[in-house]
PDB file of N, CA and C in Angstrom:
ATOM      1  N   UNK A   1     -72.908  16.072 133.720  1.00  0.00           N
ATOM      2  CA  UNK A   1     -72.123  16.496 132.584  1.00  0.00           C
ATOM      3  C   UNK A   1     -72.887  17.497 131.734  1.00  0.00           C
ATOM      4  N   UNK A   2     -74.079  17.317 131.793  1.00  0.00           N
ATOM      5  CA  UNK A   2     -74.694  18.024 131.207  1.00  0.00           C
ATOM      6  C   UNK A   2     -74.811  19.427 131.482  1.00  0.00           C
ATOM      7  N   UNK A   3     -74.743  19.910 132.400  1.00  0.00           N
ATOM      8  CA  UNK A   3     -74.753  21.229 133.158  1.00  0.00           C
ATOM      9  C   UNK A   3     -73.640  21.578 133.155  1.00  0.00           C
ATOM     10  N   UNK A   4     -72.636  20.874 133.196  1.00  0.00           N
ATOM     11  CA  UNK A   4     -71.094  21.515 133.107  1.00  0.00           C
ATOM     12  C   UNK A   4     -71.263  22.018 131.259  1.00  0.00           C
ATOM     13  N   UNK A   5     -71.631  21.232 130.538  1.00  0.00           N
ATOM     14  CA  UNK A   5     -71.663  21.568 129.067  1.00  0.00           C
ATOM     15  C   UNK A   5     -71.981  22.888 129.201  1.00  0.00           C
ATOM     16  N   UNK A   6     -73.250  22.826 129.348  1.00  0.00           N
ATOM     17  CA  UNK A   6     -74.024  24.137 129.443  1.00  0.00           C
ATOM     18  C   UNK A   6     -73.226  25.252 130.166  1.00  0.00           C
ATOM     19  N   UNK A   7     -72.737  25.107 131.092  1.00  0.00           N
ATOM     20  CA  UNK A   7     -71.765  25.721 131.696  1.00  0.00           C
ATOM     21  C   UNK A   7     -70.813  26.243 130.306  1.00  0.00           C
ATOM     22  N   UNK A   8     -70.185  25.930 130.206  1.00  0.00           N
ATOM     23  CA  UNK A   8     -68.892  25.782 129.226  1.00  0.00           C
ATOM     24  C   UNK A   8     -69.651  26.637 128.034  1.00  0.00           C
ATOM     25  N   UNK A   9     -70.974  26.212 127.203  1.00  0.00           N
ATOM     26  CA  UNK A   9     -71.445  27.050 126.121  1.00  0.00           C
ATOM     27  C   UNK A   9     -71.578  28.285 126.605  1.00  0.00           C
ATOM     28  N   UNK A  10     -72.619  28.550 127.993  1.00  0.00           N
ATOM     29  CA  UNK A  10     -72.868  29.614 128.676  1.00  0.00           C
ATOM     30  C   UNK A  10     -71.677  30.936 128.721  1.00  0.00           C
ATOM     31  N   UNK A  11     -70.097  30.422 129.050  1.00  0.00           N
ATOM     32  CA  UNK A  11     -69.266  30.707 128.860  1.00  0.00           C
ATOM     33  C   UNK A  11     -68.306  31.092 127.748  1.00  0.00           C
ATOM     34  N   UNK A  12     -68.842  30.737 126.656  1.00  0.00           N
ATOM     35  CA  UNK A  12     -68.526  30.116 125.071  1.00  0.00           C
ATOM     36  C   UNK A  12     -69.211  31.752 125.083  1.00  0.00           C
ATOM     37  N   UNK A  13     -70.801  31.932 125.381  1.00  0.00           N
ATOM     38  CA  UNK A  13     -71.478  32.936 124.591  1.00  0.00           C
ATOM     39  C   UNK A  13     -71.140  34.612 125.181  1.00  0.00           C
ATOM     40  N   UNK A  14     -70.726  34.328 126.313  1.00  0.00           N
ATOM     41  CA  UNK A  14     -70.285  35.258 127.167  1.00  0.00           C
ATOM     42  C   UNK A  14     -69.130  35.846 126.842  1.00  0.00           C
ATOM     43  N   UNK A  15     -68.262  35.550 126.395  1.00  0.00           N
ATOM     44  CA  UNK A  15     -66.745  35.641 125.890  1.00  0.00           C
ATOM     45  C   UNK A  15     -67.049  36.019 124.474  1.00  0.00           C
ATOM     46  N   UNK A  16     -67.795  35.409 123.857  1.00  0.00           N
ATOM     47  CA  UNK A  16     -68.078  36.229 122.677  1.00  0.00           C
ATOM     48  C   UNK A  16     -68.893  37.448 122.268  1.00  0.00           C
ATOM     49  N   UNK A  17     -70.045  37.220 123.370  1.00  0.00           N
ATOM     50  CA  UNK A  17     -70.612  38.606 123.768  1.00  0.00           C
ATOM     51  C   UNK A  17     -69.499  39.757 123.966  1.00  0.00           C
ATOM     52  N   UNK A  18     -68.618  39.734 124.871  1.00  0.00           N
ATOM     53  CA  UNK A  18     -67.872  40.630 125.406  1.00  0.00           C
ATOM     54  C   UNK A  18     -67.209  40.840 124.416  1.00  0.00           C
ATOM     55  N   UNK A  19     -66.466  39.876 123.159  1.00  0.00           N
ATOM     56  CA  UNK A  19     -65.822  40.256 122.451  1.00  0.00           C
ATOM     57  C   UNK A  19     -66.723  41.562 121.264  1.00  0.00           C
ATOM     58  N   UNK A  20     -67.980  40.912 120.988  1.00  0.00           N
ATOM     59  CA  UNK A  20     -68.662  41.365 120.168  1.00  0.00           C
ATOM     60  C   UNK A  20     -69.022  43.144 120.410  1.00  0.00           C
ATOM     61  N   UNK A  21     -69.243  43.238 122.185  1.00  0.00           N
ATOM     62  CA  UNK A  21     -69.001  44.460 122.410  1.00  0.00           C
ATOM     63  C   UNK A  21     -68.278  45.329 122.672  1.00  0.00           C
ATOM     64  N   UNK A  22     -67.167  44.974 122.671  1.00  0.00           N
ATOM     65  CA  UNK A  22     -65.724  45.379 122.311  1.00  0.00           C
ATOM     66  C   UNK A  22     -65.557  46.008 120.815  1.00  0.00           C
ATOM     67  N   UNK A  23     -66.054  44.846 120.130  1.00  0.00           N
ATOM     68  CA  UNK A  23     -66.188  45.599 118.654  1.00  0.00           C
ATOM     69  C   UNK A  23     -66.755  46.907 118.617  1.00  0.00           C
ATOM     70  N   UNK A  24     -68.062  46.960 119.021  1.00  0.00           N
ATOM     71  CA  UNK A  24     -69.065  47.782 118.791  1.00  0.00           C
ATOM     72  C   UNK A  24     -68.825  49.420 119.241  1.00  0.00           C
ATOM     73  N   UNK A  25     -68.294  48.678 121.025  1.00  0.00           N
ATOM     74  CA  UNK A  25     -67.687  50.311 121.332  1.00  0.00           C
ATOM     75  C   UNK A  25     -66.312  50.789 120.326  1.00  0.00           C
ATOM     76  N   UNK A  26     -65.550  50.072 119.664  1.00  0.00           N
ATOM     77  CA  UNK A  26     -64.562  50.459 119.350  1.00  0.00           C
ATOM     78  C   UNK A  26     -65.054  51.268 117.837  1.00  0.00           C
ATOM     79  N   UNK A  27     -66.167  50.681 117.121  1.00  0.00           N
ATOM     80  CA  UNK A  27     -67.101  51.312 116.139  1.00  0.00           C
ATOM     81  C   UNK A  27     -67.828  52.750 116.435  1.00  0.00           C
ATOM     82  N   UNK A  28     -67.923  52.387 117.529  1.00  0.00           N
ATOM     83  CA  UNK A  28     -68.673  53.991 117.801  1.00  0.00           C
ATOM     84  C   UNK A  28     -67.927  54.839 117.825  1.00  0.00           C
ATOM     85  N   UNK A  29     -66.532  54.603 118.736  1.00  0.00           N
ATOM     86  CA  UNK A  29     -65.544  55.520 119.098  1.00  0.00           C
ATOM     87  C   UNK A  29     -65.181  55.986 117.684  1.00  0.00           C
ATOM     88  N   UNK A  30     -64.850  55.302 116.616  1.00  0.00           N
ATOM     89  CA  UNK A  30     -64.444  55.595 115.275  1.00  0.00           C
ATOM     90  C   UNK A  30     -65.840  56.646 114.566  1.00  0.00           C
ATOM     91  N   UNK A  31     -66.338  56.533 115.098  1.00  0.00           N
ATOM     92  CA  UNK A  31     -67.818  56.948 114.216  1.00  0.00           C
ATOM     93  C   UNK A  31     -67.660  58.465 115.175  1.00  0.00           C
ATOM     94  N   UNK A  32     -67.864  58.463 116.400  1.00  0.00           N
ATOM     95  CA  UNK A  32     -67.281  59.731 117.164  1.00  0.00           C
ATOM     96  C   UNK A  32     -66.339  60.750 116.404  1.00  0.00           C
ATOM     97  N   UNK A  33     -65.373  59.771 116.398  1.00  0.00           N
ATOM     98  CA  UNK A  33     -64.094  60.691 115.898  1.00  0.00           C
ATOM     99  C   UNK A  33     -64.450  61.432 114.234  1.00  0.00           C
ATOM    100  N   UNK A  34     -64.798  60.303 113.635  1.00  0.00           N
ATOM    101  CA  UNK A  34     -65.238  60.977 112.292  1.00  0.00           C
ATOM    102  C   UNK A  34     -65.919  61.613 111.696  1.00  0.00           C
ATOM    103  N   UNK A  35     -67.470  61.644 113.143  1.00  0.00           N
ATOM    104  CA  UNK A  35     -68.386  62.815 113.029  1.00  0.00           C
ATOM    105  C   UNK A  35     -67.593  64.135 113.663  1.00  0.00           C
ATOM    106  N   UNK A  36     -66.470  63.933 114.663  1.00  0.00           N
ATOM    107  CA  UNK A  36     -65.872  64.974 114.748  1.00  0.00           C
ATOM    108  C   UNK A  36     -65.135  66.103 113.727  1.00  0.00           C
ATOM    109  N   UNK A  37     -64.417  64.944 112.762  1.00  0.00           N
ATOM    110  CA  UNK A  37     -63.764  65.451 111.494  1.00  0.00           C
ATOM    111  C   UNK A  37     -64.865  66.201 110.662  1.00  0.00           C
ATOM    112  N   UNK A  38     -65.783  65.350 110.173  1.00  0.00           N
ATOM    113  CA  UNK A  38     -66.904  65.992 109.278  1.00  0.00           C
ATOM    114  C   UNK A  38     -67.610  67.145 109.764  1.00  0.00           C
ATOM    115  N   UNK A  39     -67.885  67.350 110.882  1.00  0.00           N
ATOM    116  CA  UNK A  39     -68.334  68.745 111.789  1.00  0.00           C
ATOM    117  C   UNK A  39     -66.950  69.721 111.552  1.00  0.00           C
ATOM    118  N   UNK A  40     -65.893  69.578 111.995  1.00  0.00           N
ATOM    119  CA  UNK A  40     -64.747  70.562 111.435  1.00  0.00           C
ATOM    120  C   UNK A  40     -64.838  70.782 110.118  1.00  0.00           C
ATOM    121  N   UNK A  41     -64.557  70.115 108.920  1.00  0.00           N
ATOM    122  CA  UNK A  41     -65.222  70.004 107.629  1.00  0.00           C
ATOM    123  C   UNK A  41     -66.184  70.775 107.378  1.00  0.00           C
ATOM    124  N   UNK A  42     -67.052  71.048 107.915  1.00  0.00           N
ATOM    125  CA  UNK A  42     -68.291  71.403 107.643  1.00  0.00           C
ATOM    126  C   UNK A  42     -68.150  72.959 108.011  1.00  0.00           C
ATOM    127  N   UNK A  43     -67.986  73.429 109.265  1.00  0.00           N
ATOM    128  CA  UNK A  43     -67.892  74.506 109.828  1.00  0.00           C
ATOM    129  C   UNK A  43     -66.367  75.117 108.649  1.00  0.00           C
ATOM    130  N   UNK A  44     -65.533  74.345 108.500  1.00  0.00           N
ATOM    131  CA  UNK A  44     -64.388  75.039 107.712  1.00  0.00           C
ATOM    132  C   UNK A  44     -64.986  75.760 106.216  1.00  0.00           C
ATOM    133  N   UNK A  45     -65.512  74.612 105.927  1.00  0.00           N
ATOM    134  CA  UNK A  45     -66.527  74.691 104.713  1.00  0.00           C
ATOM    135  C   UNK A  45     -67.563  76.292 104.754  1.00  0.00           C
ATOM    136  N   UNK A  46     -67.762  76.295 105.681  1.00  0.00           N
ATOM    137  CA  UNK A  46     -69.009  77.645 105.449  1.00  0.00           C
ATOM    138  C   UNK A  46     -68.197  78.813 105.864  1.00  0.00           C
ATOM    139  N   UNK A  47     -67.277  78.373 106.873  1.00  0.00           N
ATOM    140  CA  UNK A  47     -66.231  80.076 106.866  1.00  0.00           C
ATOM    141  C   UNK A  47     -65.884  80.298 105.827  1.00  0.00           C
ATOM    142  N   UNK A  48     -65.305  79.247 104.617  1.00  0.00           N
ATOM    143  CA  UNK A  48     -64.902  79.727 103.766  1.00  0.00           C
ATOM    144  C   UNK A  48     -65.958  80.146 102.468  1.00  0.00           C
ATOM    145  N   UNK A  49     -67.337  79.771 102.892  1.00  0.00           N
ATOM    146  CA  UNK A  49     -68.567  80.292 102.133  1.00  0.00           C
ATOM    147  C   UNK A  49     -68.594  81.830 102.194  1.00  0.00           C
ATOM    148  N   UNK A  50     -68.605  81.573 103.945  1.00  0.00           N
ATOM    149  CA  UNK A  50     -69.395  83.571 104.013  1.00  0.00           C
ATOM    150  C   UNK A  50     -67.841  83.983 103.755  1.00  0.00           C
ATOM    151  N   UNK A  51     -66.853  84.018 103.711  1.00  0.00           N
ATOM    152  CA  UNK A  51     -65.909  84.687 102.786  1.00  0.00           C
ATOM    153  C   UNK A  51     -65.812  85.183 101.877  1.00  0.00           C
ATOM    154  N   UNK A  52     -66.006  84.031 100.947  1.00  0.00           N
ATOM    155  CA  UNK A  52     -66.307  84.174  99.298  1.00  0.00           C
ATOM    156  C   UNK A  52     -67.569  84.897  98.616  1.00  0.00           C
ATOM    157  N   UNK A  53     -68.811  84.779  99.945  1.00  0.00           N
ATOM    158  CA  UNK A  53     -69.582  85.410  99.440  1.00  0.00           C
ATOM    159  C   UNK A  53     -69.596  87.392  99.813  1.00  0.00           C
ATOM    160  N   UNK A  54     -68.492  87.378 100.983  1.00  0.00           N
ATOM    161  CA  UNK A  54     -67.981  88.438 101.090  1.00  0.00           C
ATOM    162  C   UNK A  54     -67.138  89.556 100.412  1.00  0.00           C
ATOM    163  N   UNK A  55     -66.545  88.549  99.741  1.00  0.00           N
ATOM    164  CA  UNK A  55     -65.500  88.990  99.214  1.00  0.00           C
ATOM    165  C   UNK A  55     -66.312  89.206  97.617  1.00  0.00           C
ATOM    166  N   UNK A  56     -67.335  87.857  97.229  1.00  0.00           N
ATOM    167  CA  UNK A  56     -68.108  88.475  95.791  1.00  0.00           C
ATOM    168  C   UNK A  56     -68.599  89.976  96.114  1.00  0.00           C
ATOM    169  N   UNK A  57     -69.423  89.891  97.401  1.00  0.00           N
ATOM    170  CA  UNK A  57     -70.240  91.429  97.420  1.00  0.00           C
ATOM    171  C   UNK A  57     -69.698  92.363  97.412  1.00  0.00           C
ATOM    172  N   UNK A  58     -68.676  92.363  97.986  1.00  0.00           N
ATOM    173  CA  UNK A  58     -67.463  93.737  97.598  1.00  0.00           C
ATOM    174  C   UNK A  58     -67.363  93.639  96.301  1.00  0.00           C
ATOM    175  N   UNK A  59     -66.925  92.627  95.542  1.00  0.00           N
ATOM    176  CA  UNK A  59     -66.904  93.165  93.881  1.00  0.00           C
ATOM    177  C   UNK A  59     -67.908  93.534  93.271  1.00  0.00           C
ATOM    178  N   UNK A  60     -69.074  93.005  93.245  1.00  0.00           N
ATOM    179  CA  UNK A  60     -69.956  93.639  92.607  1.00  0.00           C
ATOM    180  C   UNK A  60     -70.236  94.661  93.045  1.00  0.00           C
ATOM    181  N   UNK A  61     -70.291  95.462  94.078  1.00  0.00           N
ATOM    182  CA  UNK A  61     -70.250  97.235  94.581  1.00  0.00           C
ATOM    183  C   UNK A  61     -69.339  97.513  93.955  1.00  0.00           C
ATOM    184  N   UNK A  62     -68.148  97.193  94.146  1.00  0.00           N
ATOM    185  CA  UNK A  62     -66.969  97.431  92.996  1.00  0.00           C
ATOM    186  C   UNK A  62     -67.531  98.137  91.440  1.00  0.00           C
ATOM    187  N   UNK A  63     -68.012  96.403  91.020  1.00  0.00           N
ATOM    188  CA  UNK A  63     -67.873  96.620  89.937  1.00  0.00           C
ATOM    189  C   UNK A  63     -69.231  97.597  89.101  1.00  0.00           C
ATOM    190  N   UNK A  64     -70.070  97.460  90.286  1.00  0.00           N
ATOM    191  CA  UNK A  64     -71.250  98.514  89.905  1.00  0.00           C
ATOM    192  C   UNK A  64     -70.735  99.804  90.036  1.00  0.00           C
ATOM    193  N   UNK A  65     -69.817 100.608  90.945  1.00  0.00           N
ATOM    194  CA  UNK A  65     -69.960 101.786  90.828  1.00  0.00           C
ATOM    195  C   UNK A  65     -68.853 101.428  89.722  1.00  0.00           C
ATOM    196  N   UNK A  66     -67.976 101.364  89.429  1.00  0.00           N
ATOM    197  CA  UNK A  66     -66.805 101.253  87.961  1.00  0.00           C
ATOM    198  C   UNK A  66     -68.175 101.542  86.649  1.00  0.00           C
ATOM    199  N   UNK A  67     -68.958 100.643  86.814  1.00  0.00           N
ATOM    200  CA  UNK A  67     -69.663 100.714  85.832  1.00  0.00           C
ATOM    201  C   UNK A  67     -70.497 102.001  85.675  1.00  0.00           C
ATOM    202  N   UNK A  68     -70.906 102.462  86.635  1.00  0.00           N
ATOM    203  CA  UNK A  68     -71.774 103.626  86.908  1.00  0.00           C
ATOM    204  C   UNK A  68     -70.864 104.863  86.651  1.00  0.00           C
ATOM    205  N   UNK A  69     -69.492 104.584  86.824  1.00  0.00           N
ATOM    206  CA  UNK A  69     -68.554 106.018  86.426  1.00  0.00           C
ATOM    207  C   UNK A  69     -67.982 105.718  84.607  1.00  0.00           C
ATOM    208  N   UNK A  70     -68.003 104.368  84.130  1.00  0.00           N
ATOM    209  CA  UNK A  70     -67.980 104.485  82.608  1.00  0.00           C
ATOM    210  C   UNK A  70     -69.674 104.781  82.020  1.00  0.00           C
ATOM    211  N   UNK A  71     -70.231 104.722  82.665  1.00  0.00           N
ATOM    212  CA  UNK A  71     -71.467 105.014  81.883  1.00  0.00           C
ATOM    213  C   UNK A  71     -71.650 106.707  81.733  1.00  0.00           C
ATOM    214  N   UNK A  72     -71.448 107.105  83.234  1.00  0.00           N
ATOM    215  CA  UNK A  72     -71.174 108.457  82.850  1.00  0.00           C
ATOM    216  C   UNK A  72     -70.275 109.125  82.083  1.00  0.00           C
ATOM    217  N   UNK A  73     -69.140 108.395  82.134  1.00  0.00           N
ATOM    218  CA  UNK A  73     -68.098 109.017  81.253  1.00  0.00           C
ATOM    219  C   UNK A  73     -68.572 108.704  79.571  1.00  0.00           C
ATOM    220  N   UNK A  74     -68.958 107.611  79.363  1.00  0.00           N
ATOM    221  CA  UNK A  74     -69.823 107.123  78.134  1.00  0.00           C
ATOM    222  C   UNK A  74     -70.241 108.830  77.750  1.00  0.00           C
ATOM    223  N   UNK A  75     -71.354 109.123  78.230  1.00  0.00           N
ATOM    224  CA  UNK A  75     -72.562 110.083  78.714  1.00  0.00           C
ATOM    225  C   UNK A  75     -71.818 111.285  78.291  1.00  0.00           C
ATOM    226  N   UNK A  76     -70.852 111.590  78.919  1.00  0.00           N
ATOM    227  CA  UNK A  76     -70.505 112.720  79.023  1.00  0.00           C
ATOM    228  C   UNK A  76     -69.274 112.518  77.368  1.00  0.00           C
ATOM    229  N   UNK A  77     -69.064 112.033  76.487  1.00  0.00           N
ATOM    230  CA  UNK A  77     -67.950 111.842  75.372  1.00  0.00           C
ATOM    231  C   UNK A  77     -69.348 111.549  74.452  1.00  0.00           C
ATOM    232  N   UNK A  78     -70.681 111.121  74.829  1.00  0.00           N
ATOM    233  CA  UNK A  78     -72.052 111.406  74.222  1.00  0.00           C
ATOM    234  C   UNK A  78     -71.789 112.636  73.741  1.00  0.00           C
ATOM    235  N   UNK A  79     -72.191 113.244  74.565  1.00  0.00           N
ATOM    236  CA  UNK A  79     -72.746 114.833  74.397  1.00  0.00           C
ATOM    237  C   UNK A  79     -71.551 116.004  73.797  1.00  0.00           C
ATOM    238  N   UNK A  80     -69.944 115.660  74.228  1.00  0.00           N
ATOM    239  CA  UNK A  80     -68.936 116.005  73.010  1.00  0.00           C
ATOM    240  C   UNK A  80     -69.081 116.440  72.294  1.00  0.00           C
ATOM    241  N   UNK A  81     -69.363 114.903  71.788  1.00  0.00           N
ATOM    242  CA  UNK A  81     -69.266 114.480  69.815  1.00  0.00           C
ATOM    243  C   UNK A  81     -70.687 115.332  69.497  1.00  0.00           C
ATOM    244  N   UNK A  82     -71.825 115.204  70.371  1.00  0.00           N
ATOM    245  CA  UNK A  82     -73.055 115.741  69.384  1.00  0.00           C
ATOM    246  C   UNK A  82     -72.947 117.824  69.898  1.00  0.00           C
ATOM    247  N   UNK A  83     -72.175 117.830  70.586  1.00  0.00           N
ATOM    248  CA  UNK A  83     -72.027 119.167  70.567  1.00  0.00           C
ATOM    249  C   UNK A  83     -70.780 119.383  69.023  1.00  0.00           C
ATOM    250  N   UNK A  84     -69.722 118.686  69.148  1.00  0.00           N
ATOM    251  CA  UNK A  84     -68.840 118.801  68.354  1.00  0.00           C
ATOM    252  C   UNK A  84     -69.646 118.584  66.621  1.00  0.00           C
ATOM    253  N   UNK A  85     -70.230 117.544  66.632  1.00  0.00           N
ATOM    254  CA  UNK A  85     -71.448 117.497  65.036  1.00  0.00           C
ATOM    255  C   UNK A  85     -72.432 119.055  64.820  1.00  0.00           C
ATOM    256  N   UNK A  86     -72.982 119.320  66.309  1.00  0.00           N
ATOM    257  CA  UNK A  86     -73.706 120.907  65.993  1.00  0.00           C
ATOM    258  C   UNK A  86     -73.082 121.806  65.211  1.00  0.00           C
ATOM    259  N   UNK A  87     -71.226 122.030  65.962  1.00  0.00           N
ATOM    260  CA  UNK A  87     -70.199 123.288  65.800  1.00  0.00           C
ATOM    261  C   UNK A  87     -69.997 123.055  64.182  1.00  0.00           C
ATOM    262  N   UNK A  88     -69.627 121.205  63.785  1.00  0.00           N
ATOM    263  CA  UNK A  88     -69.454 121.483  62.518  1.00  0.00           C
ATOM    264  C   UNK A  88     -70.346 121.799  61.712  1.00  0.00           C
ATOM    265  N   UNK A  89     -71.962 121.323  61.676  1.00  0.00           N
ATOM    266  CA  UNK A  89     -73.188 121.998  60.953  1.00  0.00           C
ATOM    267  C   UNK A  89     -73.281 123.230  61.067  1.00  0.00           C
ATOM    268  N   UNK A  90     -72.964 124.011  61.766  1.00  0.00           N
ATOM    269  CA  UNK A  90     -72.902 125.785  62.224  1.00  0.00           C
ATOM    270  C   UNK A  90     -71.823 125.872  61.065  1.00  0.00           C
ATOM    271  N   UNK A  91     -70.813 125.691  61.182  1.00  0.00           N
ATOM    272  CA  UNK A  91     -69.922 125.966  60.488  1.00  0.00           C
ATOM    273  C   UNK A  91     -70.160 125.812  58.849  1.00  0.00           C
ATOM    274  N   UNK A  92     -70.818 124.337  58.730  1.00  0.00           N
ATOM    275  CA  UNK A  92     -71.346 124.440  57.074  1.00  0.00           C
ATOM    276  C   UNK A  92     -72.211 124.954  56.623  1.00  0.00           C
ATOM    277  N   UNK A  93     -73.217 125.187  57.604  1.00  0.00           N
ATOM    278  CA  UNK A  93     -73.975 126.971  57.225  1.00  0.00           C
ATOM    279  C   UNK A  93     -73.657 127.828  56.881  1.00  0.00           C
ATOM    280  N   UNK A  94     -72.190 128.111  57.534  1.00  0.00           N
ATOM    281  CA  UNK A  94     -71.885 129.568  57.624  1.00  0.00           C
ATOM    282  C   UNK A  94     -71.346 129.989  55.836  1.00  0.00           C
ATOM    283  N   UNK A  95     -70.842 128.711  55.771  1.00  0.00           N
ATOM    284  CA  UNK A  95     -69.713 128.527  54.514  1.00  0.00           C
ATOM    285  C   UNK A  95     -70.269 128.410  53.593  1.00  0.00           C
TER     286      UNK A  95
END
C-alpha cells in the first residue's frame, strides 16, 4: 500500500507539475507578445522623434534666415532715418 501511495502522490506532483508549466509557458507567451507591443511602441516612438526633430530643424533655418532678413531690413530703415536726421541738420544750417 505503501508504494501504491507513493504512486498516487508521485502522480499528484506530476499533474501539478504539468499544470504549473502550462502556466509558465502561457506567461511567457504573454510576455512575448507584450515585448512585441513595447518594441512597436518604441520604434513608433522615435519615428515620430526624428520627425519632430526634423521638422524643428527646418524651422529654425526658417526662422534664422527670417531673422537675418529683419535684421537687415532693421539695418537698412537704420541708416534712412540717420541719413534723413543729416538732410534735416543740412537744412538747419542752411536756414
Amino acid at each position: 500500500m505503501d508504494s501504491q501511495e507513493e504512486l498516487k502522490n508521485l502522480r499528484e506532483e506530476l499533474r501539478l507539475t504539468k499544470l504549473r508549466v502550462g502556466e509558465l509557458e502561457q506567461r511567457i507567451e504573454h510576455l512575448r507578445v507584450s515585448r512585441r507591443v513595447l518594441m512597436n511602441l518604441l520604434e513608433k516612438v522615435e519615428r515620430e522623434k526624428v520627425a519632430l526633430v526634423h521638422k524643428l530643424e527646418k524651422e529654425n533655418v526658417r526662422l534664422q534666415r527670417d531673422n537675418t532678413r529683419f535684421a537687415k531690413w532693421i539695418f537698412s530703415k537704420n541708416r534712412e532715418i540717420i541719413e534723413l536726421q543729416e538732410r534735416i541738420e543740412e537744412q538747419q544750417e542752411k536756414a
